[in-house]
Protein backbone atom coordinates (compact mmCIF):
# COMPACT_ATOMS: atom_id res chain seq x y z
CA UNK A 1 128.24 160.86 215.65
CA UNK A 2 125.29 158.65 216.27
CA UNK A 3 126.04 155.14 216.44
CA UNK A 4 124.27 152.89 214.34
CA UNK A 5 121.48 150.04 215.72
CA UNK A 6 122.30 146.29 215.78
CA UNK A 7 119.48 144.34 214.02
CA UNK A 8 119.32 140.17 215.09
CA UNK A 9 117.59 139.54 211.86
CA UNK A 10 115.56 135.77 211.95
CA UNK A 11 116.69 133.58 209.09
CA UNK A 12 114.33 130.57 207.75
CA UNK A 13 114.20 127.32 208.98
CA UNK A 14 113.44 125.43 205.82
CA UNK A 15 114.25 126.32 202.34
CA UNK A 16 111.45 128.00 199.96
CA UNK A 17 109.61 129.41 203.22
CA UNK A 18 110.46 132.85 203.10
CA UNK A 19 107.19 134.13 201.33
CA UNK A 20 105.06 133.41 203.95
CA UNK A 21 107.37 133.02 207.22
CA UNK A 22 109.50 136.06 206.83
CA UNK A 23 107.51 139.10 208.30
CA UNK A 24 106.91 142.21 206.89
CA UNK A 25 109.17 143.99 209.52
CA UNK A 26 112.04 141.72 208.76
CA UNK A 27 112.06 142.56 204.84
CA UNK A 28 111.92 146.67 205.85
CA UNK A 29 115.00 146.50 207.67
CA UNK A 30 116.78 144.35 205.34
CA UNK A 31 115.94 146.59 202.25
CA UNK A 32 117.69 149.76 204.36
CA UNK A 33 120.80 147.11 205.97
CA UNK A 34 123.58 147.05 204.00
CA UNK A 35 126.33 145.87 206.52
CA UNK A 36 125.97 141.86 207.84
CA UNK A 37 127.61 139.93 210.43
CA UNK A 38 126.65 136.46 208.93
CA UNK A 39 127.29 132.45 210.12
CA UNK A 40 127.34 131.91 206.27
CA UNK A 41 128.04 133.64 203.22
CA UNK A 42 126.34 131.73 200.84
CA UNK A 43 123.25 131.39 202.79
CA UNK A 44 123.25 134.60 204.09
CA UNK A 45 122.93 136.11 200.26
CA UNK A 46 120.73 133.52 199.24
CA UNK A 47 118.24 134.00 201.81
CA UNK A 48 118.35 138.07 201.27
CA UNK A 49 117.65 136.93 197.71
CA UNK A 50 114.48 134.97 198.09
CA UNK A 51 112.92 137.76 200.12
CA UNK A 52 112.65 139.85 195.96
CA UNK A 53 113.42 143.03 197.70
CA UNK A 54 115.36 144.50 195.16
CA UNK A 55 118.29 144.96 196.50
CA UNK A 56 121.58 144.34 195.28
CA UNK A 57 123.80 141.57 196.57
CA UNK A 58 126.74 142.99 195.59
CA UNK A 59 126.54 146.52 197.08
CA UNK A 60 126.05 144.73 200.41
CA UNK A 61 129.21 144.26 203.22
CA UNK A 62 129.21 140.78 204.91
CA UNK A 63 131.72 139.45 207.58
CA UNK A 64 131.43 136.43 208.75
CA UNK A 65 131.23 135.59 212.82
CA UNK A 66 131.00 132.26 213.47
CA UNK A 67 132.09 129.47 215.83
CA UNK A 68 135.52 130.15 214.79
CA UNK A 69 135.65 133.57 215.13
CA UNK A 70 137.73 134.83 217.88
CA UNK A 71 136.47 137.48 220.30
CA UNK A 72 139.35 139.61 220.03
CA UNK A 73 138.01 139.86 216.71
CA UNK A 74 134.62 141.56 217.53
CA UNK A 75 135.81 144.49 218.01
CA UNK A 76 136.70 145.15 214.28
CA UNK A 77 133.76 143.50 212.71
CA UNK A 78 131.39 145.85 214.64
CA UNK A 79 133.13 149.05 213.85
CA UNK A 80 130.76 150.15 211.40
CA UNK A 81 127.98 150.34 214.25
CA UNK A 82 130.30 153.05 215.82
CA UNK A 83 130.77 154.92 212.76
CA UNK A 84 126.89 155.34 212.65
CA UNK A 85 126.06 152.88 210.05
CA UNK A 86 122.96 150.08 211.39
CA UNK A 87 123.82 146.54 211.23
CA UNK A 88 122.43 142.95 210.88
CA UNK A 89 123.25 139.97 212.09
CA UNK A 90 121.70 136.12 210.15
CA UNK A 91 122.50 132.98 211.33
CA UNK A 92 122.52 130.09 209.12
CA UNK A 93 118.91 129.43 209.99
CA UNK A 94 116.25 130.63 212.98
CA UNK A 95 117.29 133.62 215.47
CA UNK A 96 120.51 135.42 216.23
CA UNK A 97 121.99 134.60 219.68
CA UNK A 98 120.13 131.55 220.39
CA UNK A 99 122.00 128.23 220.21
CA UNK A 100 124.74 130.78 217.87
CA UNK A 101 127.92 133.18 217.81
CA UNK A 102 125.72 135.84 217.15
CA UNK A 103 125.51 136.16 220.75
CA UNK A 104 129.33 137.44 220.84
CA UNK A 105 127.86 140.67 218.73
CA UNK A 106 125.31 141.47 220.96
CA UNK A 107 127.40 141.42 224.14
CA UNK A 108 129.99 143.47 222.30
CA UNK A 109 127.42 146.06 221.67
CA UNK A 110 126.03 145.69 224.98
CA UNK A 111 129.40 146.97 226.50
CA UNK A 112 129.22 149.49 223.88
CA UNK A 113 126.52 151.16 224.49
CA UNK A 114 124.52 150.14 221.13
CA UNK A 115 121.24 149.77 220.74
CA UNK A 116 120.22 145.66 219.98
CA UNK A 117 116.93 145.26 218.47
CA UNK A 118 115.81 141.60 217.82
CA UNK A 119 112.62 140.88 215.22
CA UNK A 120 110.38 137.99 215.66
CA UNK A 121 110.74 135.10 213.43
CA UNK A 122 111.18 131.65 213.28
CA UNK A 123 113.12 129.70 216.28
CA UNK A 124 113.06 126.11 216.15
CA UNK A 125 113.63 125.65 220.15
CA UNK A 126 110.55 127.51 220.64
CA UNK A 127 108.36 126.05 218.13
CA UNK A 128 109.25 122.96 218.96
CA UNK A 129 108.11 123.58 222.76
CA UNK A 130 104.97 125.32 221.74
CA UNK A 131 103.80 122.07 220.26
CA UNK A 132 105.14 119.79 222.58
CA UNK A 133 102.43 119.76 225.37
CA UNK A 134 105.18 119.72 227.89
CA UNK A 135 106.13 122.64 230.81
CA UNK A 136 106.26 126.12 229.05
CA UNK A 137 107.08 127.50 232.63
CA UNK A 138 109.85 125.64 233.32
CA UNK A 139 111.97 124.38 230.00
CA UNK A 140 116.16 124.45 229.45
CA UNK A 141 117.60 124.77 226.20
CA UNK A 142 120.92 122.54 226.14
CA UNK A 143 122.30 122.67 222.74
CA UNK A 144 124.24 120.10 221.49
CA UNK A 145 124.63 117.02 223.67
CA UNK A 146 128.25 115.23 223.57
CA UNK A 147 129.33 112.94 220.73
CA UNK A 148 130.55 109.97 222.79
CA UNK A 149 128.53 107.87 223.55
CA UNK A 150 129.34 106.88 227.08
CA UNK A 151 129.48 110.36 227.77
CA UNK A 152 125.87 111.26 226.01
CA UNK A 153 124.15 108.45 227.87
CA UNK A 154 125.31 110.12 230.85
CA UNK A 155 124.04 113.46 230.09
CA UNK A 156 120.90 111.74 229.03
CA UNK A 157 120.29 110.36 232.32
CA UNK A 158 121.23 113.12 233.88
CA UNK A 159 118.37 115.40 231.79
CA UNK A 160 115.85 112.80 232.70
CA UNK A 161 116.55 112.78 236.23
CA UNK A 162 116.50 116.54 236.55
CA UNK A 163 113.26 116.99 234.27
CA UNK A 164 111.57 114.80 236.63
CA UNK A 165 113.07 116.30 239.72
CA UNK A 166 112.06 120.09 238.42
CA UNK A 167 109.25 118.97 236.27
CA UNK A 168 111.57 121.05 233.79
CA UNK A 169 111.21 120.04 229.87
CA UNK A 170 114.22 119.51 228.48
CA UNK A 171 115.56 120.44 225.28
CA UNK A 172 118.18 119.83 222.57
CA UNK A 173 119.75 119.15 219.35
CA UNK A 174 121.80 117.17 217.05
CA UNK A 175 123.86 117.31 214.10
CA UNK A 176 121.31 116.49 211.33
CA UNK A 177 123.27 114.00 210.04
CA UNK A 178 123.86 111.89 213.60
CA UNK A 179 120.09 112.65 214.10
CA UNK A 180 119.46 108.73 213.80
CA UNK A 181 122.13 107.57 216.12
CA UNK A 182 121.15 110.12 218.82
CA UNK A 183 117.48 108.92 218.56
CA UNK A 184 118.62 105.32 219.12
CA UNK A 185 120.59 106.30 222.26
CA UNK A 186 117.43 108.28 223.53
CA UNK A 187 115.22 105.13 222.95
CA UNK A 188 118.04 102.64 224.74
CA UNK A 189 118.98 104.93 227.95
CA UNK A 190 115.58 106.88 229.36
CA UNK A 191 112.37 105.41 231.02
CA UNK A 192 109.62 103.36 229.09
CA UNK A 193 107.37 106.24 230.38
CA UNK A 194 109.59 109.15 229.90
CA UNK A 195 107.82 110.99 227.24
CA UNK A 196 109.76 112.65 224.44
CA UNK A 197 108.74 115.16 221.92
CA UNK A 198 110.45 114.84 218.45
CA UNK A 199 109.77 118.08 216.22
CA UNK A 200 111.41 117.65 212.36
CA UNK A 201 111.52 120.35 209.67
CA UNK A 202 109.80 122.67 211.18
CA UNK A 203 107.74 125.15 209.09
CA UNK A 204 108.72 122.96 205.94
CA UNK A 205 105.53 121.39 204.03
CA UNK A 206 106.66 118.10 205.80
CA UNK A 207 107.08 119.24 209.46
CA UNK A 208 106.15 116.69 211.99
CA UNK A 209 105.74 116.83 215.76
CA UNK A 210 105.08 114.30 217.84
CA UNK A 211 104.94 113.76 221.32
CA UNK A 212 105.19 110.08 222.77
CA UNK A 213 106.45 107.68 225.37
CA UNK A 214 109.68 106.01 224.95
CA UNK A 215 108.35 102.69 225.28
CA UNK A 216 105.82 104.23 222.07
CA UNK A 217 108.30 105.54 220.07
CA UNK A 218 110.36 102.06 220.19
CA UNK A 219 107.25 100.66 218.13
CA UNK A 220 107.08 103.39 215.81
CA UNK A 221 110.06 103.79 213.23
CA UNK A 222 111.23 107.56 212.06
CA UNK A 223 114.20 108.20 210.10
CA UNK A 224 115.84 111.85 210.93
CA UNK A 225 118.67 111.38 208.50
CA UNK A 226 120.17 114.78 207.35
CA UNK A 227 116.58 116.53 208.44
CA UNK A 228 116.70 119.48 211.30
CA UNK A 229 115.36 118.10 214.93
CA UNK A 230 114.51 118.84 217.61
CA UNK A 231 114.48 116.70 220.94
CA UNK A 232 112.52 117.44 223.68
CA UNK A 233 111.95 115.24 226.94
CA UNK A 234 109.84 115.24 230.07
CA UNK A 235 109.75 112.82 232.78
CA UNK A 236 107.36 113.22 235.23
């Protein structure tokens, strides 16, 4: 029997965007994909909702793979690939496997011997570098940076020190709702001329991106309460 193709299926990044971010490619295989791997239920359906394809909500199979799931676990959740039937994965928002369990799946079906095939859509990290203005040839992704704050000054340093060794941007993300306090450790640990590129609600009618010095972002208040960032910094 045929085994069935593994779809990493881009999600929005801000609500009521779907219209005219989602592609055309995107809504074909979701109209024929009725078995999920989702980071959220309730997003997961109401996303496949706003895209008015028709299809029915309740005929569709979801599991959910998250941070929590266990790898052991994988195994089972993807058996419908090797029982022929194609499958999609949506994260809570932007692309499959990037900063997101989803990348558990696609190793699984690596090993497997099933075929992965990502669509283009929306990805904050990248977005966020396009407009930054800083190094597109040399960039690292780190995530989530650590909640204590001793221990996030440190890391901050140590990003500085190797964007400026590498001439590497640097990027990375917060909870949205510790947003403010991470900005104020940014502003109070780097460089006055360490330049840092803060991109919020991306894609939403409100997006903004800017890219300043530290020592010009200290004069210029921005509140990033609850909204989706992301930091990006380049010391030169």
């Amino acid at each position: 029997m045929p085994k069935g193709k593994l779809f990493l299926i881009p999600n929005v990044l801000a609500e009521n965007t779907a219209q005219s971010i989602i592609s055309p490619q995107i809504k074909e295989v979701i109209s024929h994909t009725k078995v999920y791997l989702v980071e959220n239920l309730r997003t997961a359906r109401r996303y496949i909702s706003s895209l008015k394809l028709g299809v029915n909500i309740e005929e569709l199979h979801m599991e959910i793979l998250d941070k929590n799931t266990a790898p052991e676990t994988i195994n089972r959740l993807m058996q419908p690939l090797l029982n022929g039937a194609d499958m999609g994965i949506i994260s809570e928002a932007g692309c499959p496997g990037i900063a997101d369990p989803g990348a558990l799946a696609v190793a699984h079906a690596h090993v497997k011997g099933i075929q992965v095939v990502p669509l283009s859509g929306p990805s904050s990290m990248f977005m966020a570098l396009m407009a930054s203005g800083f190094s597109g040839q040399s960039f690292a992704f780190h995530g989530y940076l650590p909640i204590d704050k001793k221990e996030k000054t440190a890391a901050l340093r140590k990003l500085e020190t190797e964007s400026a060794k590498e001439q590497r941007a640097q990027i990375f993300m917060e909870t949205p709702f510790r947003n403010n306090q991470l900005l104020e450790d940014i502003l109070s640990t780097l460089a006055p001329q360490t330049k840092l590129c803060i991109a919020k609600n991306l894609t939403a009618s409100d997006e903004l991106v800017l890219t300043k010095t530290i020592a010009e972002w200290q004069k210029l208040p921005i509140d990033l309460h609850k909204i989706p960032t992301v930091f990006i910094l380049q010391s030169f």
